[in-house]
C-alpha atoms as a PDB file:
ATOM      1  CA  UNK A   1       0.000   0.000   0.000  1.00  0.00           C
ATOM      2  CA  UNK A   2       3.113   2.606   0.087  1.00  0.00           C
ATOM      3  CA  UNK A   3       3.576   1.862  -3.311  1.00  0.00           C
ATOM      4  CA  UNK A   4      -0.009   2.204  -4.209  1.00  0.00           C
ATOM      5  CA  UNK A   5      -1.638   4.461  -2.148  1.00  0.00           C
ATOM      6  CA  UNK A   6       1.254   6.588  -0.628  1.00  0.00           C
ATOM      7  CA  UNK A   7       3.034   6.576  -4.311  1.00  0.00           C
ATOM      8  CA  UNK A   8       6.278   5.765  -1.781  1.00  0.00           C
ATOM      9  CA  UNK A   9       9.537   5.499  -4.594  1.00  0.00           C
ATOM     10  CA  UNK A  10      10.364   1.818  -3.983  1.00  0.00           C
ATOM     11  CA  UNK A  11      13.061   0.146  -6.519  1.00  0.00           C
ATOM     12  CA  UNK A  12      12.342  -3.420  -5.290  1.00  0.00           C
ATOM     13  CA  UNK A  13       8.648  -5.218  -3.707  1.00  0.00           C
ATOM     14  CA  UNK A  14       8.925  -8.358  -2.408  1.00  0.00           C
ATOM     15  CA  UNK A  15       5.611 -10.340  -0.546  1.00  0.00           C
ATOM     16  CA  UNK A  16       5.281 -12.897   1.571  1.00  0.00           C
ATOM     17  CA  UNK A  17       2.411 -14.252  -1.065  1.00  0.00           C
ATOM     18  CA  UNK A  18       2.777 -13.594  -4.606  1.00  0.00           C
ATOM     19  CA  UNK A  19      -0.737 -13.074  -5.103  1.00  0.00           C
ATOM     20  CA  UNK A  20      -0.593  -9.645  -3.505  1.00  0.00           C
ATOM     21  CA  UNK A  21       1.698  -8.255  -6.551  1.00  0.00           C
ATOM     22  CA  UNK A  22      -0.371 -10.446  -9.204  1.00  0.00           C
ATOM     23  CA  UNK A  23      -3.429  -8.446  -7.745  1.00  0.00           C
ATOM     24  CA  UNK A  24      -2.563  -4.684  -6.104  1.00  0.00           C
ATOM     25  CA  UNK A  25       0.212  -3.923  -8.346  1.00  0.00           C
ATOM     26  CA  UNK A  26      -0.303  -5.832 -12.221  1.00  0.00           C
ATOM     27  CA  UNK A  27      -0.457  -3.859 -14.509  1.00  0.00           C
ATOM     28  CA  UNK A  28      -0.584  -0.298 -12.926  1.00  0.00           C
ATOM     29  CA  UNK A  29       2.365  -0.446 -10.760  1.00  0.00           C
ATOM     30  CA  UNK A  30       4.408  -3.063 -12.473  1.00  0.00           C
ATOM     31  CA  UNK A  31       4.615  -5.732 -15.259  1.00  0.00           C
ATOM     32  CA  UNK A  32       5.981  -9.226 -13.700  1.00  0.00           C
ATOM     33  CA  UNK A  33       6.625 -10.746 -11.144  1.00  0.00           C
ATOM     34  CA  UNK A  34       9.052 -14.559  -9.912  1.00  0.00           C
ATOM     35  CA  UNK A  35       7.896 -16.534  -7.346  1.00  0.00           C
ATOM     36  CA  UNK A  36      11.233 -17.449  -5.585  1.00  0.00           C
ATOM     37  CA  UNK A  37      11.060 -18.578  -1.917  1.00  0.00           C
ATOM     38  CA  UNK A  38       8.958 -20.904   0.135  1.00  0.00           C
ATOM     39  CA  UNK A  39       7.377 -21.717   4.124  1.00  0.00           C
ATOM     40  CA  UNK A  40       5.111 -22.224   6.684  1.00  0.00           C
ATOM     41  CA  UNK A  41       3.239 -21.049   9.568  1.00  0.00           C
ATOM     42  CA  UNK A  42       4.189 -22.153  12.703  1.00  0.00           C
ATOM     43  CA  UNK A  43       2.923 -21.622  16.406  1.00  0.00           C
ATOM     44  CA  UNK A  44       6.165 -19.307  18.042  1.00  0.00           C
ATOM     45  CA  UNK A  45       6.699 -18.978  22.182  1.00  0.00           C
ATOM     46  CA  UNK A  46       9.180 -18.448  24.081  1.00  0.00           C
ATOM     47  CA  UNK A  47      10.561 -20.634  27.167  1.00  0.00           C
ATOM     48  CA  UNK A  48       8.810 -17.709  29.325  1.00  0.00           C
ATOM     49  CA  UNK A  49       5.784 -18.642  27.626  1.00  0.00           C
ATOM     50  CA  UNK A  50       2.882 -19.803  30.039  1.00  0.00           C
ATOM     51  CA  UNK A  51       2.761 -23.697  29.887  1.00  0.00           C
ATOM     52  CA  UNK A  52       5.312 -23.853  27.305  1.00  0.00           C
ATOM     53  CA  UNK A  53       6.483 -26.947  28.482  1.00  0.00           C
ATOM     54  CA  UNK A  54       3.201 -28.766  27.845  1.00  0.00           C
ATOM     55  CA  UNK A  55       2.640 -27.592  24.606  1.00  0.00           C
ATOM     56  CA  UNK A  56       2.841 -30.016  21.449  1.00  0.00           C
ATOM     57  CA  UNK A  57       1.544 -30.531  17.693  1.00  0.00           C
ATOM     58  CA  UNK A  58      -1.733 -32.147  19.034  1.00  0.00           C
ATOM     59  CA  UNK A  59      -2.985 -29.578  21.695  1.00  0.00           C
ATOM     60  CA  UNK A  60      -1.328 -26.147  20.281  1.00  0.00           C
ATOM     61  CA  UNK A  61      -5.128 -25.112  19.866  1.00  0.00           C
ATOM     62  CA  UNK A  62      -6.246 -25.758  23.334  1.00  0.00           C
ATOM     63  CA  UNK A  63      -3.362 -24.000  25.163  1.00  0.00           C
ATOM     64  CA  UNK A  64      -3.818 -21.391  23.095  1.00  0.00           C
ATOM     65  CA  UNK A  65      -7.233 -20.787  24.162  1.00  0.00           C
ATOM     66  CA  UNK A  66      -6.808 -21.395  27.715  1.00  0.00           C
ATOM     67  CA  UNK A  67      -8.010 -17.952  29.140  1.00  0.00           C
ATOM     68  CA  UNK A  68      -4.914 -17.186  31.122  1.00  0.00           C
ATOM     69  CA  UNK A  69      -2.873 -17.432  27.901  1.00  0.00           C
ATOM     70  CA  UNK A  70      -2.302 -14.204  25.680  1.00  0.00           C
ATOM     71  CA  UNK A  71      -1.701 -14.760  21.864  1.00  0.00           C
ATOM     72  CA  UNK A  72      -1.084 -12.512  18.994  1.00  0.00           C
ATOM     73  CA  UNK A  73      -1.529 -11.900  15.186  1.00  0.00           C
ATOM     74  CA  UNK A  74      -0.930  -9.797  12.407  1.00  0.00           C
ATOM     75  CA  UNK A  75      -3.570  -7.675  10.944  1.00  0.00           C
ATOM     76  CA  UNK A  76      -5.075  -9.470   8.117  1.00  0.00           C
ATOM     77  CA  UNK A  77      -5.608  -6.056   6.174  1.00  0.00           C
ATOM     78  CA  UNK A  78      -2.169  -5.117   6.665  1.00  0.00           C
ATOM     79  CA  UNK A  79       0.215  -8.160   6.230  1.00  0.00           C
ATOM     80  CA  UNK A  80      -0.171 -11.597   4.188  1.00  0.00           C
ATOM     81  CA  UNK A  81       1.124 -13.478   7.600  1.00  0.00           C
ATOM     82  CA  UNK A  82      -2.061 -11.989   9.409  1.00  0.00           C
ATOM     83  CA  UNK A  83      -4.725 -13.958   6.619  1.00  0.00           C
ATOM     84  CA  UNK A  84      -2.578 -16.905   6.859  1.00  0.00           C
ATOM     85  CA  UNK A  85      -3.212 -16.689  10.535  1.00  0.00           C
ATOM     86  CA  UNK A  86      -7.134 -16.353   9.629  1.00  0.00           C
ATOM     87  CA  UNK A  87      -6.730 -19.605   7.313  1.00  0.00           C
ATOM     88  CA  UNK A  88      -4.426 -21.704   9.268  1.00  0.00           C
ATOM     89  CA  UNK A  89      -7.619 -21.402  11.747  1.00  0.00           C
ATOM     90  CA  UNK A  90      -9.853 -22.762   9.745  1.00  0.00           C
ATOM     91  CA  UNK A  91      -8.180 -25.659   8.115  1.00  0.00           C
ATOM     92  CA  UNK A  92      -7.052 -26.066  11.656  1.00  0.00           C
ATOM     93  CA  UNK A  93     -10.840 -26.387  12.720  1.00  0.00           C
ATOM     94  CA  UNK A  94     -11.402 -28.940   9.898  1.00  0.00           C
ATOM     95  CA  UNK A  95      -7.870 -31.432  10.666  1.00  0.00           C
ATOM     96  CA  UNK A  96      -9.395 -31.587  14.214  1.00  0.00           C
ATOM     97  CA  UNK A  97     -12.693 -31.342  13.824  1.00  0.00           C
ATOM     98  CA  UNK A  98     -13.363 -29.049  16.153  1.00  0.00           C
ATOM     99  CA  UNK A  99     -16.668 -26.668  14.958  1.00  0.00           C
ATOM    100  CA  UNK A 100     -15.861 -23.206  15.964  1.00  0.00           C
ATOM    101  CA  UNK A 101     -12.508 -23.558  16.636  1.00  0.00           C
ATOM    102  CA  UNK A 102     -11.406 -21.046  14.452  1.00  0.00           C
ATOM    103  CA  UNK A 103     -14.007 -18.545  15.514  1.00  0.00           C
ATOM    104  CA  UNK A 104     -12.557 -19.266  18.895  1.00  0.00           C
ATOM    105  CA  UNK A 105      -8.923 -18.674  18.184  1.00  0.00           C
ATOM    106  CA  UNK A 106      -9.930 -15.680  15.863  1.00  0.00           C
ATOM    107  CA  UNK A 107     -12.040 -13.674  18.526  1.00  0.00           C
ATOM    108  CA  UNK A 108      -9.026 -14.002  21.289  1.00  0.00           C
ATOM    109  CA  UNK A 109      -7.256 -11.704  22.243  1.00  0.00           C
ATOM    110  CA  UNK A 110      -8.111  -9.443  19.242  1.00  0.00           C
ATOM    111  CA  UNK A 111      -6.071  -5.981  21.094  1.00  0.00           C
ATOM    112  CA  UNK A 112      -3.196  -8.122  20.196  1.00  0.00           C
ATOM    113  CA  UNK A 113      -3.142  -7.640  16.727  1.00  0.00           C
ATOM    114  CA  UNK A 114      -0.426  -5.875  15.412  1.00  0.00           C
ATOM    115  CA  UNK A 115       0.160  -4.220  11.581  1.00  0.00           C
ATOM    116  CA  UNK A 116       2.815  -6.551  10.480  1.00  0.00           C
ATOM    117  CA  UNK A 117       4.277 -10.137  11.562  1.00  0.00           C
ATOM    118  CA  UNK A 118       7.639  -8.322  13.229  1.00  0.00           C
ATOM    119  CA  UNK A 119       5.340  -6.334  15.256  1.00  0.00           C
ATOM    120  CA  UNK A 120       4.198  -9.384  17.394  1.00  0.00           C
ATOM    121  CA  UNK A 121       8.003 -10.316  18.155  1.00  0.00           C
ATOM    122  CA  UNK A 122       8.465  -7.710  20.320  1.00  0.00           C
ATOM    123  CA  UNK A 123       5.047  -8.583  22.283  1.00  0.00           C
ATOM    124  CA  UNK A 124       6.302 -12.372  22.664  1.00  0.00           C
ATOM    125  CA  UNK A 125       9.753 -11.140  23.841  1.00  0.00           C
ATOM    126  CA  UNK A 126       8.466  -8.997  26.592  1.00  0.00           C
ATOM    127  CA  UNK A 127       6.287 -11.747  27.912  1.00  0.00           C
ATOM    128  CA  UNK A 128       3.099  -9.809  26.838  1.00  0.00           C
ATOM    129  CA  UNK A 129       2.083 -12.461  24.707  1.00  0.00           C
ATOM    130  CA  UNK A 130       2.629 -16.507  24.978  1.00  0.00           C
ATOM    131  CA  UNK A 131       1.765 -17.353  21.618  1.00  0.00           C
ATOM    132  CA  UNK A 132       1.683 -16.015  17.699  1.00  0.00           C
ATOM    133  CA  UNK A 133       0.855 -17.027  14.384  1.00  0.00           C
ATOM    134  CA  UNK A 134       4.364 -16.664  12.680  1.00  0.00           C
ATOM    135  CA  UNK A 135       6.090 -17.873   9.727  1.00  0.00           C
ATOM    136  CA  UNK A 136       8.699 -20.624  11.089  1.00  0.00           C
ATOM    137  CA  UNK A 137      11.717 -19.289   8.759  1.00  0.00           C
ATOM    138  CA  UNK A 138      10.891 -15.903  11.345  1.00  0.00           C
ATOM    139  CA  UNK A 139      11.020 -18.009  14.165  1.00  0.00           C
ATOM    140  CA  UNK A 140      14.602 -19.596  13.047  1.00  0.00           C
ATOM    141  CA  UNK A 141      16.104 -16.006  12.534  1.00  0.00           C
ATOM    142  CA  UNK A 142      14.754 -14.952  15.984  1.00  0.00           C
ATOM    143  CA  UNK A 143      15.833 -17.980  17.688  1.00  0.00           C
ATOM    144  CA  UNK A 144      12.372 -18.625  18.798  1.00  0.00           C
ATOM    145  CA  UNK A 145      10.533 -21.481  19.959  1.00  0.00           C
ATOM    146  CA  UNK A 146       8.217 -23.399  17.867  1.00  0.00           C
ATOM    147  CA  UNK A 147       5.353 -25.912  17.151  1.00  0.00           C
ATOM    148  CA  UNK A 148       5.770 -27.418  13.455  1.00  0.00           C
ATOM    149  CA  UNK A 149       2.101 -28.133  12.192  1.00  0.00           C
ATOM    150  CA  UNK A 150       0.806 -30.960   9.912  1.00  0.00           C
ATOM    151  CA  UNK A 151       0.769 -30.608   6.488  1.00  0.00           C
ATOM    152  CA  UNK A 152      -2.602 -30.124   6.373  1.00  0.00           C
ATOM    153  CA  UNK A 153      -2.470 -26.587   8.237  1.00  0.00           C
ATOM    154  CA  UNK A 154       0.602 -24.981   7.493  1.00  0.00           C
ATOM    155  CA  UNK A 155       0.329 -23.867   3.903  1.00  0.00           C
ATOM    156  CA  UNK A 156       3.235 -25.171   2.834  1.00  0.00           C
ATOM    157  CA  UNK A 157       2.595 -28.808   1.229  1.00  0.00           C
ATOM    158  CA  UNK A 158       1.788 -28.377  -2.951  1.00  0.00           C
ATOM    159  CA  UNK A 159       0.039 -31.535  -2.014  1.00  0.00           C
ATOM    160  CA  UNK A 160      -2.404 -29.870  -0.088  1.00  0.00           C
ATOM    161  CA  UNK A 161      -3.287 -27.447  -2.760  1.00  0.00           C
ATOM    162  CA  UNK A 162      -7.311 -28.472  -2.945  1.00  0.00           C
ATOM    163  CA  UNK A 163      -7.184 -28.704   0.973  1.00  0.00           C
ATOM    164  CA  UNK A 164      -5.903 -25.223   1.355  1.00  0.00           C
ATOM    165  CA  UNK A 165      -8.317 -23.896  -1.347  1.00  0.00           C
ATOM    166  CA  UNK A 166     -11.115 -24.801   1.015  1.00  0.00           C
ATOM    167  CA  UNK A 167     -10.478 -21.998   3.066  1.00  0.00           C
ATOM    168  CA  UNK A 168     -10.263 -18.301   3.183  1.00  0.00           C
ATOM    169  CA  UNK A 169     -11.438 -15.185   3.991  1.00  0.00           C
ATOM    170  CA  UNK A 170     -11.639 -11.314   2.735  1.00  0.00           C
ATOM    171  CA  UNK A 171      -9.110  -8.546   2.694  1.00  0.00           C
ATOM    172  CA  UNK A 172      -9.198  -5.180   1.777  1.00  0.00           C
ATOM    173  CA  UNK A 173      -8.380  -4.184  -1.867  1.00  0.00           C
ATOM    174  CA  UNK A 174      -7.360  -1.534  -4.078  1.00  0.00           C
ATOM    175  CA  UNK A 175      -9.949   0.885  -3.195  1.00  0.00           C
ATOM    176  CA  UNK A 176     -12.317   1.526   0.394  1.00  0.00           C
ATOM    177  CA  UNK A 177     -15.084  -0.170  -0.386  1.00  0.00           C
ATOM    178  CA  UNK A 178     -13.460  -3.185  -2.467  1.00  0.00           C
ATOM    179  CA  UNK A 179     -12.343  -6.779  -0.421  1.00  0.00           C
ATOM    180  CA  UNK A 180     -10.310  -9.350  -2.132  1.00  0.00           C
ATOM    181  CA  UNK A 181     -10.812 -13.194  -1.123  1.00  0.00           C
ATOM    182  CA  UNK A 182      -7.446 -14.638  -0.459  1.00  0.00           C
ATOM    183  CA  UNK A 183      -8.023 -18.736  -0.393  1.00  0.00           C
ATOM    184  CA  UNK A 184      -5.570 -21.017   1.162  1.00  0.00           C
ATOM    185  CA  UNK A 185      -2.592 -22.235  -1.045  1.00  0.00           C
ATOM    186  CA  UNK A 186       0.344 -23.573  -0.629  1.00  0.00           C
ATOM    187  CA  UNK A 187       3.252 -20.304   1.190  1.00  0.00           C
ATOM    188  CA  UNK A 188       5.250 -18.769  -2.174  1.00  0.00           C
ATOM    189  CA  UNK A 189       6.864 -15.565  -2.062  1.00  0.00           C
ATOM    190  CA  UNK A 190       7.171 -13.336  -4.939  1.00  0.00           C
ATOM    191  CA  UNK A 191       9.067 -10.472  -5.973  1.00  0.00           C
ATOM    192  CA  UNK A 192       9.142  -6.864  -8.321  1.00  0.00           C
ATOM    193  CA  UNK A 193      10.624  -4.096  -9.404  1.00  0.00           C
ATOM    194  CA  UNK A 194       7.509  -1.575 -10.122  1.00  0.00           C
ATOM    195  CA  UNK A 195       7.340   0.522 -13.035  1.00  0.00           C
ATOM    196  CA  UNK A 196       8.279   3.888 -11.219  1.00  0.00           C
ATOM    197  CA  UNK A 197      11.529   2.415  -9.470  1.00  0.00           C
ATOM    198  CA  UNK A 198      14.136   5.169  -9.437  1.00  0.00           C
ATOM    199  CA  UNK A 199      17.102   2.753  -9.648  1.00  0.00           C
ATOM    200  CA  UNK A 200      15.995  -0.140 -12.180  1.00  0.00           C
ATOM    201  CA  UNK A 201      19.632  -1.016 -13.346  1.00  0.00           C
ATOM    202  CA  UNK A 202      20.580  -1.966  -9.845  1.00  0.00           C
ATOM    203  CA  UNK A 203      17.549  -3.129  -8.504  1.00  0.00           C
ATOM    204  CA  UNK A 204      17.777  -5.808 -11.429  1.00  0.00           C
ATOM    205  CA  UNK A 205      21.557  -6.892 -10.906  1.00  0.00           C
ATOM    206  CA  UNK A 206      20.464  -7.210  -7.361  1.00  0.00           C
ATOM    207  CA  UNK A 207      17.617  -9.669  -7.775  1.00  0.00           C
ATOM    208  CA  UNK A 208      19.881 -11.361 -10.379  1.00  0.00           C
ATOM    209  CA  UNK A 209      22.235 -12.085  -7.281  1.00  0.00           C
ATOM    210  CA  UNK A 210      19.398 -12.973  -5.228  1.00  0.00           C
ATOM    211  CA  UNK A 211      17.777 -15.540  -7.426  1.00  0.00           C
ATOM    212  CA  UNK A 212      21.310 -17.085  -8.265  1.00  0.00           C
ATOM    213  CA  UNK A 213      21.050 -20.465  -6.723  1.00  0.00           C
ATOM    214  CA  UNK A 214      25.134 -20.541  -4.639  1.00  0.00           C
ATOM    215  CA  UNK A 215      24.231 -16.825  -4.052  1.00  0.00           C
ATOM    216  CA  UNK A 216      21.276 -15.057  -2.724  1.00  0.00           C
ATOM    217  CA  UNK A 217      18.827 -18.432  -2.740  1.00  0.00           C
ATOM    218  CA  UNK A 218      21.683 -20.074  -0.442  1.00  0.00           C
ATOM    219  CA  UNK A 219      21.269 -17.682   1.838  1.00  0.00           C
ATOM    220  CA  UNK A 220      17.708 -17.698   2.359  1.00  0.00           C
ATOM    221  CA  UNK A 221      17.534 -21.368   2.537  1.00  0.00           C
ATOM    222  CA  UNK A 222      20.100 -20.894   5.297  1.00  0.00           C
ATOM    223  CA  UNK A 223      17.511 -18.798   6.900  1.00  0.00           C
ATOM    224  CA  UNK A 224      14.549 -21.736   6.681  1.00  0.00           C
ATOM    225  CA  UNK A 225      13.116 -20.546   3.288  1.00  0.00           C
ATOM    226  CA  UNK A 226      13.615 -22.959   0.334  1.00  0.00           C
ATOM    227  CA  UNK A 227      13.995 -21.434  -3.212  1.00  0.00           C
ATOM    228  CA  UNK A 228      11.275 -21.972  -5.918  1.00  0.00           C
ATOM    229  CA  UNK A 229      13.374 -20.634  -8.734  1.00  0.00           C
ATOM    230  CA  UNK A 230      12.520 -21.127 -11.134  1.00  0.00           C
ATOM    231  CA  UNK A 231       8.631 -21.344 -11.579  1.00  0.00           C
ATOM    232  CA  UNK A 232       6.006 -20.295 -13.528  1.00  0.00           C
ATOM    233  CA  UNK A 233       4.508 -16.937 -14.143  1.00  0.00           C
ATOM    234  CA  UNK A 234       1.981 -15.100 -16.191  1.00  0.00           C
ATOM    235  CA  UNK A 235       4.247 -12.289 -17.144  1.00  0.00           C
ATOM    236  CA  UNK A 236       7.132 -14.574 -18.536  1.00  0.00           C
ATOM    237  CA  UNK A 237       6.649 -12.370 -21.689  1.00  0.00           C
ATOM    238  CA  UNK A 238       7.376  -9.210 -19.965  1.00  0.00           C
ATOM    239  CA  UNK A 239      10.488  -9.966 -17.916  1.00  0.00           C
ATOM    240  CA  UNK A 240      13.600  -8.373 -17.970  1.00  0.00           C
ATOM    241  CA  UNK A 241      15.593 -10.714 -20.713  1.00  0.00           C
ATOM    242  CA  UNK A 242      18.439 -10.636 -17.826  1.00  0.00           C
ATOM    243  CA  UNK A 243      15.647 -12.193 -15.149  1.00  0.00           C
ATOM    244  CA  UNK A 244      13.920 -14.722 -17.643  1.00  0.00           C
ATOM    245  CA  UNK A 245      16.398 -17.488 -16.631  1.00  0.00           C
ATOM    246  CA  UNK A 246      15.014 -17.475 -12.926  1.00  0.00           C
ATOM    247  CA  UNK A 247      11.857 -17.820 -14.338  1.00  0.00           C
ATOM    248  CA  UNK A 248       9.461 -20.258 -16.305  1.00  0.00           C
ATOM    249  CA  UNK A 249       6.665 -19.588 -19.397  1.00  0.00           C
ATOM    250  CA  UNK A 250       3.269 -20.772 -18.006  1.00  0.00           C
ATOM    251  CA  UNK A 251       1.441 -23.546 -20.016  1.00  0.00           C
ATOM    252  CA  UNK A 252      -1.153 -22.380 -21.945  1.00  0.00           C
END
């Protein structure tokens, strides 16, 4: 939203969910855009957390909504880890089939929801949360605590694809009175350089050196996100001819 509402000069975008260029910024603000990194959620504590001792893949939920237990989110509206949140709920209600489970979870806690995922890091670290919805490659680079989730939750299995597409919910678009429904699928990350970007020239040899696989991708699987590149995109056509290697044509 700096880029599109605040006009903010910004040589490179990168998102947590590649969806959010394909849809706020194609084609006004830019022209492509390469999926290139990986995850998944994960439940993050602390060992100050409240019963963080007891807590395991099978009973995450029902710590979590113990009433002496304070968790934390991101703002759906505001940051792609804060849906995920909303969705990991829900397919979390249907693996244990639990009915209103995700209402539950959803409606706790709600003045702990903060603008963007980093925001909640600093609420677990002072103690004034136990618990947040978090991406786990986060949690590794914080040297936080966490609970890995089945497959079937964590939006990060391809396999899961028609699971994950079972669930989602509504964000705020391009304009006021406009909502976008983001559906589960499986955690990519994608990345830009929009039309307007002051410094192209660099902003390109830079992504060239983070897409190289013993270069930039090496470091970021280091840091618990697996690369992608190359894969598929819509705007193969429009590409950079120096980017078009990290990249694949879509099917048609």
């Amino acid at each position: 939203r700096k880029i599109t509402e605040l006009k903010k000069p910004c040589d490179i975008m990168a998102s947590a969910d590649y969806t959010i260029i394909d849809k706020l910024l194609i084609p006004k603000f830019a022209d492509w855009n390469i999926r290139f990194a990986s995850n998944e959620m994960a439940i993050v504590f602390t060992e100050k957390s409240r019963r963080s001792n007891e807590i395991n893949q099978d009973n995450w939920y029902q710590i979590m909504l113990d009433q002496n237990i304070q968790i934390g989110r991101a703002d759906p509206n505001s940051d792609p880890c804060g849906y995920r949140a909303v969705l990991v709920s829900k397919l979390a209600e249907k693996y244990y089939k639990k009915s209103t489970l995700a209402d539950q979870l959803l409606i706790k806690n709600k003045n702990n929801i903060r603008p963007k995922e980093t925001d909640l890091i600093a609420l677990l670290e002072t103690g004034n949360v136990d618990y947040i919805f978090l991406y786990r490659s986060v949690a590794e680079q914080h040297h936080l605590n966490y609970i890995l989730l089945p497959d079937e939750i964590n939006l990060k299995n391809p396999a899961c694809f028609t699971l994950y597409q079972s669930v989602s919910t509504e964000i705020n678009g391009k304009t006021p009175n406009e909502k976008i429904t983001q559906r589960g699928e499986p955690m990519v990350y994608g990345i830009t350089i929009p039309k307007d970007a002051p410094n192209k020239t660099v902003a390109t040899a830079f992504l060239k050196f983070l897409l190289t696989q013993d270069k930039g991708m090496e470091i970021m699987e280091l840091l618990g996100q697996p690369s992608v590149v190359p894969s598929a995109t819509e705007s193969y056509d429009r590409l950079p001819e120096e980017l078009k290697p990290f990249a694949l044509e879509t099917k048609r």
